[in-house]
Protein backbone atom coordinates (compact mmCIF):
# COMPACT_ATOMS: atom_id res chain seq x y z
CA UNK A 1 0.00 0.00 0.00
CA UNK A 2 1.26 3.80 -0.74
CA UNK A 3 -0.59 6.75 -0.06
CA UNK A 4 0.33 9.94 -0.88
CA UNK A 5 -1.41 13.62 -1.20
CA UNK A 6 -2.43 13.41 -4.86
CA UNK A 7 -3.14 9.22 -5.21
CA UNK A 8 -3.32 5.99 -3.91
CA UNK A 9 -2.14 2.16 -4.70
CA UNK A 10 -2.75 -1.12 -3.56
CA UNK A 11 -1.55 -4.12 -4.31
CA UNK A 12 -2.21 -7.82 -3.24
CA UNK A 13 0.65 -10.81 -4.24
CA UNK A 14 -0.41 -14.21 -3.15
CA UNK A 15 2.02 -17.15 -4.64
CA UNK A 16 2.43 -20.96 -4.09
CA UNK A 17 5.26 -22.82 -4.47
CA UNK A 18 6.64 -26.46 -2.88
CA UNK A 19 8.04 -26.71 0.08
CA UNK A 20 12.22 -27.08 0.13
CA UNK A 21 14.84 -27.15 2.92
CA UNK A 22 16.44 -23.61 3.37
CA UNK A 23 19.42 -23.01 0.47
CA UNK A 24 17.60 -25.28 -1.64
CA UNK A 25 15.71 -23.49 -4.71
CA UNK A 26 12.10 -24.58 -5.83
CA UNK A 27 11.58 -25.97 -8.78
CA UNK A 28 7.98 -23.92 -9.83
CA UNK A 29 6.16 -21.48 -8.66
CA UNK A 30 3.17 -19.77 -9.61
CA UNK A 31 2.13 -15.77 -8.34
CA UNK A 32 -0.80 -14.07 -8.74
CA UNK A 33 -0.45 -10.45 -8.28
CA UNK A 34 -3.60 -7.49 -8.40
CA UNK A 35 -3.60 -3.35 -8.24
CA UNK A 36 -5.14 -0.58 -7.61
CA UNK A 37 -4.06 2.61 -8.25
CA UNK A 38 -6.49 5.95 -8.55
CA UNK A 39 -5.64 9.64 -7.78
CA UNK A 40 -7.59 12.12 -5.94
CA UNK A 41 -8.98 13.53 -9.16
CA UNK A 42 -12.65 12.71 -8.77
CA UNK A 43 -12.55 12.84 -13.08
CA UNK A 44 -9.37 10.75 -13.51
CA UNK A 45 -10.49 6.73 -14.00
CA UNK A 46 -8.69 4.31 -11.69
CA UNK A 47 -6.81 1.56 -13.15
CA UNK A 48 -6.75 -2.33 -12.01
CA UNK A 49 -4.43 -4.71 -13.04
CA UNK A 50 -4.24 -8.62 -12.59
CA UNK A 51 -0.79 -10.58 -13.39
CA UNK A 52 -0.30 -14.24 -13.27
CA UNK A 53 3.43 -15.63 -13.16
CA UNK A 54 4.58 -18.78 -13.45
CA UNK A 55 8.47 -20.09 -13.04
CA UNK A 56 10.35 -23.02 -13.69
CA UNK A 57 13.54 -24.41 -13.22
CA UNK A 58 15.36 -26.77 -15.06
């Protein structure tokens, strides 16, 4: 979350990935990420974005 004077974003990250012993890298993982940014502007349209990652090693 930032807030300053003028505008305003949010953002949510939620990701899965196996469970490994510390120092050991995981072989997937997937992230799903959402935001939400808008100014104070009551004309200016506020803008959402979804992103979905997915990473794997080989």
């Amino acid at each position: 979350m930032a807030l300053s004077p003028d505008s305003r974003s949010y953002g949510l990250l939620w990701s899965l990935a196996p469970y490994s012993r510390q120092g050991r890298t995981e072989p997937w993982e997937i992230a799903l990420e959402g935001t939400r940014q808008q100014t104070n502007s009551p004309t200016s349209p506020v803008d959402h974005s979804l992103g979905l990652r997915f990473s794997l090693l080989f």
